[in-house]
PDB file of N, CA and C in Angstrom:
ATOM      1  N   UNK A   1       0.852  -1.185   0.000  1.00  0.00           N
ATOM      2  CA  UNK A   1       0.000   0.000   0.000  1.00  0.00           C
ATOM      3  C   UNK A   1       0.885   1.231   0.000  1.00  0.00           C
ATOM      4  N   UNK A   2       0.406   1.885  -0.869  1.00  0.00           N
ATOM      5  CA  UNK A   2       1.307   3.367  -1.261  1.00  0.00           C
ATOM      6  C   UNK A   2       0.900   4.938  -0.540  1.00  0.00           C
ATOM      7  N   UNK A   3       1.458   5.582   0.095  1.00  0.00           N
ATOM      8  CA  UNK A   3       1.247   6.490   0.986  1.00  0.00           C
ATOM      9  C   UNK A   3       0.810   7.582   0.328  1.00  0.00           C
ATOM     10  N   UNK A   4      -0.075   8.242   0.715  1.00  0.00           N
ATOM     11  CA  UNK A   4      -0.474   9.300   0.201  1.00  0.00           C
ATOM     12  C   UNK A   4       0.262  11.062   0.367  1.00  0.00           C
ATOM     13  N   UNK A   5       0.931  10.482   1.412  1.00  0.00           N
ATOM     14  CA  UNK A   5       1.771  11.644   2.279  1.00  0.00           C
ATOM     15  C   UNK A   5       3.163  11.173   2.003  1.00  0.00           C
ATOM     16  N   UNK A   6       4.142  12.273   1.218  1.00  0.00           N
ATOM     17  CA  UNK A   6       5.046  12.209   1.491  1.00  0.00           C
ATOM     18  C   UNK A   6       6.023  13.581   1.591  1.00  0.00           C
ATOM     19  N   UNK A   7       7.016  13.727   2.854  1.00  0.00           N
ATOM     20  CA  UNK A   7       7.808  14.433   3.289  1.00  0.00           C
ATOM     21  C   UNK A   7       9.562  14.701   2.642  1.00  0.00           C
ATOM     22  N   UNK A   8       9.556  15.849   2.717  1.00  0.00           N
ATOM     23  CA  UNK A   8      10.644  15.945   2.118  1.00  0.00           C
ATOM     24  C   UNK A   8      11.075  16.857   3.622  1.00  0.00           C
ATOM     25  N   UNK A   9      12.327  16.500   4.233  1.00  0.00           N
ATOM     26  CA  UNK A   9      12.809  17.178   5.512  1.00  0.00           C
ATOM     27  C   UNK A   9      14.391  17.939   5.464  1.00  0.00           C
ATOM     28  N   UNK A  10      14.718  18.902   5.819  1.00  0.00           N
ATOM     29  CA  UNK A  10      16.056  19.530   6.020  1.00  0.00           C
ATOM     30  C   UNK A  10      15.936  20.108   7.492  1.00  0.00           C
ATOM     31  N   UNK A  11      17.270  19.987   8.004  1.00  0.00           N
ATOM     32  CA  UNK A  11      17.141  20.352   9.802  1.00  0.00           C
ATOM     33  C   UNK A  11      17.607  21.657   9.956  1.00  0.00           C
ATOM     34  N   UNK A  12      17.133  22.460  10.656  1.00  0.00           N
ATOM     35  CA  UNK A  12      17.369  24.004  10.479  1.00  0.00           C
ATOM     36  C   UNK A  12      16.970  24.606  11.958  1.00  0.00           C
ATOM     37  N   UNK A  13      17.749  25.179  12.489  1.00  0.00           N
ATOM     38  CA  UNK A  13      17.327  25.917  13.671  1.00  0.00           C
ATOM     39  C   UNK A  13      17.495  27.166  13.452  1.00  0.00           C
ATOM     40  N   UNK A  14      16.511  28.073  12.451  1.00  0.00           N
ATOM     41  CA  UNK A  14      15.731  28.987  12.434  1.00  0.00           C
ATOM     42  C   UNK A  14      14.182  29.516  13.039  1.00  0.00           C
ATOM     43  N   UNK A  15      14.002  30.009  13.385  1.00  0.00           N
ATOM     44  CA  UNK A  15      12.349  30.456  13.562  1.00  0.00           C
ATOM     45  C   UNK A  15      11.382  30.642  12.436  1.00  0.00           C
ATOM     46  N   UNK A  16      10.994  28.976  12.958  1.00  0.00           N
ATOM     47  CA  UNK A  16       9.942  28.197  11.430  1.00  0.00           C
ATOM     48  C   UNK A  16       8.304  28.951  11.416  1.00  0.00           C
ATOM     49  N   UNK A  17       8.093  29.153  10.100  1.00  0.00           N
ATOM     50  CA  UNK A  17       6.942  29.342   9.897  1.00  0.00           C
ATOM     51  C   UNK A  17       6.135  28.180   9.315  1.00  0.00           C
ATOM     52  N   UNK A  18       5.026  28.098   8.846  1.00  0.00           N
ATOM     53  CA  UNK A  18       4.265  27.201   8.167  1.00  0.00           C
ATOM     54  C   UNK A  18       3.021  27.591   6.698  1.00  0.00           C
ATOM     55  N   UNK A  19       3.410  27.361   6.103  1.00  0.00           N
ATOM     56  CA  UNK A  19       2.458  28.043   4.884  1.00  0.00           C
ATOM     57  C   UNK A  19       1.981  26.820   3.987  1.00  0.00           C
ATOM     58  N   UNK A  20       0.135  27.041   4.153  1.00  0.00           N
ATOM     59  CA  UNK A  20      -0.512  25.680   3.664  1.00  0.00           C
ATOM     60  C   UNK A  20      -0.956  26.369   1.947  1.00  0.00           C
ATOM     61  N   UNK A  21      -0.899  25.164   0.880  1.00  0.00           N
ATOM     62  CA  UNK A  21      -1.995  25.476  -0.396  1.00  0.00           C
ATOM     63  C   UNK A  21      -2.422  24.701  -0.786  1.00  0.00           C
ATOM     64  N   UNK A  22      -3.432  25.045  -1.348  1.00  0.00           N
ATOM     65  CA  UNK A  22      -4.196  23.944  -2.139  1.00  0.00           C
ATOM     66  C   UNK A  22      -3.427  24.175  -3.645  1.00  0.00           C
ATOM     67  N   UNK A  23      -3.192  22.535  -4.127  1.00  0.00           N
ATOM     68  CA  UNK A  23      -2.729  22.467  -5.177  1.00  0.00           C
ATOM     69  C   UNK A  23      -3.470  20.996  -5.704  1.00  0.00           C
ATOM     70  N   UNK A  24      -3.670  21.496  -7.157  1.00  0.00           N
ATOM     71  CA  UNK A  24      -4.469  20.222  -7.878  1.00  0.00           C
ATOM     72  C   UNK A  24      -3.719  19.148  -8.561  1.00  0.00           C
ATOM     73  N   UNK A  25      -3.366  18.383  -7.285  1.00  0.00           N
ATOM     74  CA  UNK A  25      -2.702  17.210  -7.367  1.00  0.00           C
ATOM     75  C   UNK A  25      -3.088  16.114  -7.767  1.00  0.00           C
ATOM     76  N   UNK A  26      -3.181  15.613  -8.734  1.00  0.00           N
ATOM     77  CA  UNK A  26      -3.768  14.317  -9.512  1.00  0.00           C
ATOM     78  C   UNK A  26      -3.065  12.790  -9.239  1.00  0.00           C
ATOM     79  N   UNK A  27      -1.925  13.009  -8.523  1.00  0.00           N
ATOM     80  CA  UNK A  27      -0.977  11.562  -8.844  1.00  0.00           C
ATOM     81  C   UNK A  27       0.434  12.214  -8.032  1.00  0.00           C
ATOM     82  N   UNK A  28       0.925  10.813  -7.602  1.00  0.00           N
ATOM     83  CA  UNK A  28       2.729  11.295  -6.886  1.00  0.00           C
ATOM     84  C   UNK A  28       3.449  11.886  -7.895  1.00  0.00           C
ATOM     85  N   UNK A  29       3.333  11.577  -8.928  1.00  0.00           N
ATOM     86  CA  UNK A  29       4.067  12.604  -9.917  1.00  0.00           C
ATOM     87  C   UNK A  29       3.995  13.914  -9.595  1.00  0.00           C
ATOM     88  N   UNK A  30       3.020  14.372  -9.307  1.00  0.00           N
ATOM     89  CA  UNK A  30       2.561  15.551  -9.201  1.00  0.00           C
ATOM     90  C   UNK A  30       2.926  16.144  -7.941  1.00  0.00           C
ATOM     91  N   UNK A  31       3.047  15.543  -6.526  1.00  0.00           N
ATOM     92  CA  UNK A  31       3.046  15.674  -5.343  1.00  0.00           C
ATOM     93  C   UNK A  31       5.038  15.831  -5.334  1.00  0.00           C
ATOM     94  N   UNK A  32       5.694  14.649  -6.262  1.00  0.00           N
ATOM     95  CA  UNK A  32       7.178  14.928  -6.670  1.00  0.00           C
ATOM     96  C   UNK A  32       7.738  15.990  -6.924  1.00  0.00           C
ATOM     97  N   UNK A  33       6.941  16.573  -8.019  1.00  0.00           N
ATOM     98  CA  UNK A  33       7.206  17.871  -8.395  1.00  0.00           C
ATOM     99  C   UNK A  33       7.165  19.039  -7.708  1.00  0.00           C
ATOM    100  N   UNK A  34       6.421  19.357  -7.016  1.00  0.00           N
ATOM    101  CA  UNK A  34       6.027  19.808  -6.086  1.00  0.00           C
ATOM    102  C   UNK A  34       7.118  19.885  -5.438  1.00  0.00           C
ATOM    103  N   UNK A  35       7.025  18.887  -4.166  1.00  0.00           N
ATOM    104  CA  UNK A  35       8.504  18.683  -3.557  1.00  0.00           C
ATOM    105  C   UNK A  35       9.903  18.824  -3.976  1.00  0.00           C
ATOM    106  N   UNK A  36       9.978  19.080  -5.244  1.00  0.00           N
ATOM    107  CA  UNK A  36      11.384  19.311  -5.824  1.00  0.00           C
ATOM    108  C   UNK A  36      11.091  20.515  -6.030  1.00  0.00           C
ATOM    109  N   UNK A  37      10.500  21.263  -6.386  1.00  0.00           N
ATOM    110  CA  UNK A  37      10.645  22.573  -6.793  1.00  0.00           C
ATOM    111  C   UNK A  37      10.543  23.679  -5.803  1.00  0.00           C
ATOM    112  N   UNK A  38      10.042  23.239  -4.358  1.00  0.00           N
ATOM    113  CA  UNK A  38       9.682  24.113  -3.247  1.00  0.00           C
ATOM    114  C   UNK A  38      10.980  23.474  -2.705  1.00  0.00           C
ATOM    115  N   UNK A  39      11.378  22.306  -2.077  1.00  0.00           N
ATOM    116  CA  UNK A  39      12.578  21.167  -1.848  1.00  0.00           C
ATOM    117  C   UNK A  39      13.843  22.507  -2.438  1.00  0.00           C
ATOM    118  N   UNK A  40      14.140  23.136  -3.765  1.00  0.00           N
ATOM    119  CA  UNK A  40      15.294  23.714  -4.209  1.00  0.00           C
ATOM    120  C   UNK A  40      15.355  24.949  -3.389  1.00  0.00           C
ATOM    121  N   UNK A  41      13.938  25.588  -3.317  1.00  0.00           N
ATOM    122  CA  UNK A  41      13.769  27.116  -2.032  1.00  0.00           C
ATOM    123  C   UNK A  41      14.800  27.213  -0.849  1.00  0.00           C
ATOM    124  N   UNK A  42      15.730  28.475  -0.315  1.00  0.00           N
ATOM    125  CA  UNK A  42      16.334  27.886   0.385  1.00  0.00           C
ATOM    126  C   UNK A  42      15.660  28.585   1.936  1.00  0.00           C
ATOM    127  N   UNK A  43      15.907  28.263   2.729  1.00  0.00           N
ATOM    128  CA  UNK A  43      15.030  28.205   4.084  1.00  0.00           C
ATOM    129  C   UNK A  43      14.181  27.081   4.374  1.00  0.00           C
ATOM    130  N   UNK A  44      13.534  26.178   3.480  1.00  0.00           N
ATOM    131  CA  UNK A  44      12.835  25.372   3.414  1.00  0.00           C
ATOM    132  C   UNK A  44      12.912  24.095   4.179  1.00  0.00           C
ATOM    133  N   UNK A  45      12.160  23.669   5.351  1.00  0.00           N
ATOM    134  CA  UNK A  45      12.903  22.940   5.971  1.00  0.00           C
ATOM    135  C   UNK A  45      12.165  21.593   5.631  1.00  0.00           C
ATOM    136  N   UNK A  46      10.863  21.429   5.296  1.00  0.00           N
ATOM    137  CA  UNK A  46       9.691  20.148   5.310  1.00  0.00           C
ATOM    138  C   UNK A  46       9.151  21.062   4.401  1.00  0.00           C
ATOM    139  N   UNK A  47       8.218  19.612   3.774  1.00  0.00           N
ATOM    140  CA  UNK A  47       7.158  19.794   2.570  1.00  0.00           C
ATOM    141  C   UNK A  47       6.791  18.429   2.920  1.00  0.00           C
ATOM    142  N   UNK A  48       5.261  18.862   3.152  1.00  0.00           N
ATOM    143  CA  UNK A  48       4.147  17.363   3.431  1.00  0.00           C
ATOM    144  C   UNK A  48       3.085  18.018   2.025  1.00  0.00           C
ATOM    145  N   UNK A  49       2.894  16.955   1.215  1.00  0.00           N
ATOM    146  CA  UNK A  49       2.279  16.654   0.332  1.00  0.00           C
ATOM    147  C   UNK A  49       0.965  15.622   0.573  1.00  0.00           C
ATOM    148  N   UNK A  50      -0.058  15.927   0.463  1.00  0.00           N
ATOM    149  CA  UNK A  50      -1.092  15.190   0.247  1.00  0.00           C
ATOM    150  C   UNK A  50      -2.105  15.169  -1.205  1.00  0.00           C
ATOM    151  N   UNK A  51      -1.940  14.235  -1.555  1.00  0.00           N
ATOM    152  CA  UNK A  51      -2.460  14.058  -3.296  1.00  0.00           C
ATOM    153  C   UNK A  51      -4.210  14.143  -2.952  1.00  0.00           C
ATOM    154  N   UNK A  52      -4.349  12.861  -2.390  1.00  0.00           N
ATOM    155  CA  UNK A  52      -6.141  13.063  -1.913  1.00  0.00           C
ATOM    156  C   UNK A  52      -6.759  13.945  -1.195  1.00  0.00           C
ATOM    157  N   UNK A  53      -5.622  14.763  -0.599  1.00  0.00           N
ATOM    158  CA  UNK A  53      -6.485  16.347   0.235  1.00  0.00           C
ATOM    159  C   UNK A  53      -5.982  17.363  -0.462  1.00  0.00           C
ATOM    160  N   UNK A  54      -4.868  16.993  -1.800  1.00  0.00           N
ATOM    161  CA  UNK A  54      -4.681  18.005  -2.542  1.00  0.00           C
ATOM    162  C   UNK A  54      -4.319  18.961  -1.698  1.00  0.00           C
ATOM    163  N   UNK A  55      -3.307  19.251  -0.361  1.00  0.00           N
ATOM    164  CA  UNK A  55      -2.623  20.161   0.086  1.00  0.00           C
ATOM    165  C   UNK A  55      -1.120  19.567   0.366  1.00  0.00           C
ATOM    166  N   UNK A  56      -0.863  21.005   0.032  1.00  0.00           N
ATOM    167  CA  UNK A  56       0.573  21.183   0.663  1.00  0.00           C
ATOM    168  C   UNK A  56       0.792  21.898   1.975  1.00  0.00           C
ATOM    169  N   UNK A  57       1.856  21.459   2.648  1.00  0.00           N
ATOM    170  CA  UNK A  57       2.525  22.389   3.832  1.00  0.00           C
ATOM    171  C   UNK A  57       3.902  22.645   4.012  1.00  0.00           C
ATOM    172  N   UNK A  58       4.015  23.540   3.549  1.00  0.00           N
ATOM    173  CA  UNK A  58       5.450  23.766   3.950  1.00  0.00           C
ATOM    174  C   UNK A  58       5.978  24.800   4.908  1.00  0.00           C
ATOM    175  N   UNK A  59       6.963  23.777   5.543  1.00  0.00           N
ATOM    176  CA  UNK A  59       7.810  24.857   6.872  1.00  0.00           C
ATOM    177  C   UNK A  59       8.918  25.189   6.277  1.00  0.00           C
ATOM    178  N   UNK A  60       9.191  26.507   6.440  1.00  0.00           N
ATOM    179  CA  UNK A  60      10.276  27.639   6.322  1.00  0.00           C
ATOM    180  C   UNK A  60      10.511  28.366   7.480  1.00  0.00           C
ATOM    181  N   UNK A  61      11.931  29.411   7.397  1.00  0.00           N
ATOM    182  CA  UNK A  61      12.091  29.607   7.743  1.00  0.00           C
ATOM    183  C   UNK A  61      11.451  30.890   7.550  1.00  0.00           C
ATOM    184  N   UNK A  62      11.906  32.003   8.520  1.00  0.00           N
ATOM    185  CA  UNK A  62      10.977  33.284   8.425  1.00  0.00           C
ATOM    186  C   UNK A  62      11.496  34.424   7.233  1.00  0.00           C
ATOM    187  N   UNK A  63      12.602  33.730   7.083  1.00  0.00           N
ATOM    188  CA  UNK A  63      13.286  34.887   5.997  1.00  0.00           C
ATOM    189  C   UNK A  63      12.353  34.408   4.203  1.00  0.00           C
ATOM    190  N   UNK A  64      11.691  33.262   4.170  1.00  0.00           N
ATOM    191  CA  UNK A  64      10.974  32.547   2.889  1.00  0.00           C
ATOM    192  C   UNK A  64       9.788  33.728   2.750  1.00  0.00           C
ATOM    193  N   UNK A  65       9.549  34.109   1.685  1.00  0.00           N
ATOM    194  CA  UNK A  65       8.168  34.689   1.559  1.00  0.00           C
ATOM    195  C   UNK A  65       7.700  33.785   0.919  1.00  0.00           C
ATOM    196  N   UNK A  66       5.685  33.713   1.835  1.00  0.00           N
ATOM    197  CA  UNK A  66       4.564  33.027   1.032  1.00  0.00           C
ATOM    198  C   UNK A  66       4.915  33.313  -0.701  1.00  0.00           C
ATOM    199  N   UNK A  67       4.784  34.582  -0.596  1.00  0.00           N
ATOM    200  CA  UNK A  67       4.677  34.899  -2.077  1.00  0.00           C
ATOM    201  C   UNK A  67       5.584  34.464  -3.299  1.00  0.00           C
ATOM    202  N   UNK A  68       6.840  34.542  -2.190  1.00  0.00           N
ATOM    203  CA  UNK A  68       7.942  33.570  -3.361  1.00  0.00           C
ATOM    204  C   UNK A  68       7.559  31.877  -3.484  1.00  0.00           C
ATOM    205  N   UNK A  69       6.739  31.260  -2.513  1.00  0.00           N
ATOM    206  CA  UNK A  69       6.588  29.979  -2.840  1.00  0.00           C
ATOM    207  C   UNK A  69       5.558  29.750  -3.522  1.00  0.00           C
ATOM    208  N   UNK A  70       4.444  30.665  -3.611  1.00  0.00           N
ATOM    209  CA  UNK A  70       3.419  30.933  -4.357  1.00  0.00           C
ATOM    210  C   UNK A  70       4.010  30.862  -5.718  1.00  0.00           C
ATOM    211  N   UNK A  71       4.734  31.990  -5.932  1.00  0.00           N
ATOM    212  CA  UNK A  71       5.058  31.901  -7.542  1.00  0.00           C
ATOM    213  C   UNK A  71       5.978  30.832  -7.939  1.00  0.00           C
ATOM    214  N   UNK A  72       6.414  29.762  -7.070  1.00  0.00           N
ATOM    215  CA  UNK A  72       7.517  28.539  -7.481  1.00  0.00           C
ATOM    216  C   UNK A  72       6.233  27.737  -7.912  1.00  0.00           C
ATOM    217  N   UNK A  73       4.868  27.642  -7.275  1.00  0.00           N
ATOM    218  CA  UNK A  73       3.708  26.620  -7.508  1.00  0.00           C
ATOM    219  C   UNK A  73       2.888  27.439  -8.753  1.00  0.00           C
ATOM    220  N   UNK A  74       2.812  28.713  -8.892  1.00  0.00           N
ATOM    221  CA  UNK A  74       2.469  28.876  -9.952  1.00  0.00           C
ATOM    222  C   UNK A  74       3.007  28.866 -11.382  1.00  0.00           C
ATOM    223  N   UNK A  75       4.519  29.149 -11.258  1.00  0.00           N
ATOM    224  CA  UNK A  75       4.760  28.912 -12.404  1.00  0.00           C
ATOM    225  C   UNK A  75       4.765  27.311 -13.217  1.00  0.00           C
ATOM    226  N   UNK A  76       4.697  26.419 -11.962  1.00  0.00           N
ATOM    227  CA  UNK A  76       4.332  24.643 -12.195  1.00  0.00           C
ATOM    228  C   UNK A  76       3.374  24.424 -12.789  1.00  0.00           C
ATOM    229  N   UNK A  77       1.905  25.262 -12.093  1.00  0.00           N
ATOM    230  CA  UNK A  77       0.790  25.418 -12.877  1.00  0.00           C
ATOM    231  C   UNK A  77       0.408  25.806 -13.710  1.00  0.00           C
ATOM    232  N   UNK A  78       1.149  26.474 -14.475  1.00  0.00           N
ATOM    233  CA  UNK A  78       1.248  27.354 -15.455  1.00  0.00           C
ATOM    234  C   UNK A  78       1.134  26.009 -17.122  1.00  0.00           C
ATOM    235  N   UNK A  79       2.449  25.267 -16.274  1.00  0.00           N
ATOM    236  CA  UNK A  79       3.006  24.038 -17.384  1.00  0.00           C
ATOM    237  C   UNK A  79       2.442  23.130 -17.078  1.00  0.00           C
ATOM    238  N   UNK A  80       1.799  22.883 -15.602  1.00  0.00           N
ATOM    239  CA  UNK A  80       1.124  21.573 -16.047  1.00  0.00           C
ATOM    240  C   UNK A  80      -0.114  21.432 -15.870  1.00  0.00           C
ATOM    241  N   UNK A  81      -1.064  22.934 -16.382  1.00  0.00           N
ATOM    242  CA  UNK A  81      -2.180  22.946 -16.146  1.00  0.00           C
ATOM    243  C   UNK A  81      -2.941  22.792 -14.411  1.00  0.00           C
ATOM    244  N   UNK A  82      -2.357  22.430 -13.575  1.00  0.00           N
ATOM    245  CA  UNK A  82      -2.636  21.863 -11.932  1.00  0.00           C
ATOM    246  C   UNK A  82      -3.059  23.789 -11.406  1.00  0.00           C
ATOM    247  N   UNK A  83      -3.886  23.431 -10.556  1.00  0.00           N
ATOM    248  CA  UNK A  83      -4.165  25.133  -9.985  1.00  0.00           C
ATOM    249  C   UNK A  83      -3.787  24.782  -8.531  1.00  0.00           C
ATOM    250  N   UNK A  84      -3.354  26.099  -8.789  1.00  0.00           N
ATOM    251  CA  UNK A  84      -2.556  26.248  -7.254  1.00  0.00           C
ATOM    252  C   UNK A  84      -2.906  27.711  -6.497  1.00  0.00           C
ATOM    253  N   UNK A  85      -3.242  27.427  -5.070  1.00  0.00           N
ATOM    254  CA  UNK A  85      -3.530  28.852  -4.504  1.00  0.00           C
ATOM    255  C   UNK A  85      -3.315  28.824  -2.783  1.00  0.00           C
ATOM    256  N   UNK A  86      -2.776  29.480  -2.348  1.00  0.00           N
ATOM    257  CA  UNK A  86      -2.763  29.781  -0.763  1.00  0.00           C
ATOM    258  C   UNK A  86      -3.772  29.273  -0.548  1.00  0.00           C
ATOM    259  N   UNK A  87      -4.198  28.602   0.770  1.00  0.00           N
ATOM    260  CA  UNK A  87      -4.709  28.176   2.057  1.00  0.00           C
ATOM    261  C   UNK A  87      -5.664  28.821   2.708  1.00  0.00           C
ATOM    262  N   UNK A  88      -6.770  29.102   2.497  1.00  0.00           N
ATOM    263  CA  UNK A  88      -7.333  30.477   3.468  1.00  0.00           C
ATOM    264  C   UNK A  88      -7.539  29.733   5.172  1.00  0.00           C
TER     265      UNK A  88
END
């Protein structure tokens, strides 16, 4: 049985924030990508991916802006059609 959640982790003793989105995740392919492209951000410490709740979470550090990880998921969406948007 194949997990629906998967983590990508780096250890960092900064003062972590947490920033959730909804992203239209169809498949681990998708949840991969994801994780590699937020995963390259630097401050970035975790990325939990969920395909069937279609969210992301990622912890950063405080120096990361939402907005810069916003536009790392939008420009993904851009190419692979998937919509992506902050968390309300």
């Amino acid at each position: 049985l194949q997990s629906n959640l998967l983590t990508y982790t780096n250890t960092s003793s900064f003062n972590m924030a947490e920033t959730r989105f909804d992203v239209g995740m169809t498949c681990e392919g998708c949840a991969n990508a994801v994780k590699r492209i937020l995963g390259k951000v630097e401050g970035v410490s975790d990325i939990q991916t969920n395909v069937e709740a279609k969210t992301v979470v990622v912890v950063h550090d405080e120096s990361v802006s939402k907005d810069d990880l916003l536009a790392k998921l939008q420009k993904w969406s851009a190419a692979s059609g998937k919509s992506v948007a902050l968390s309300s």
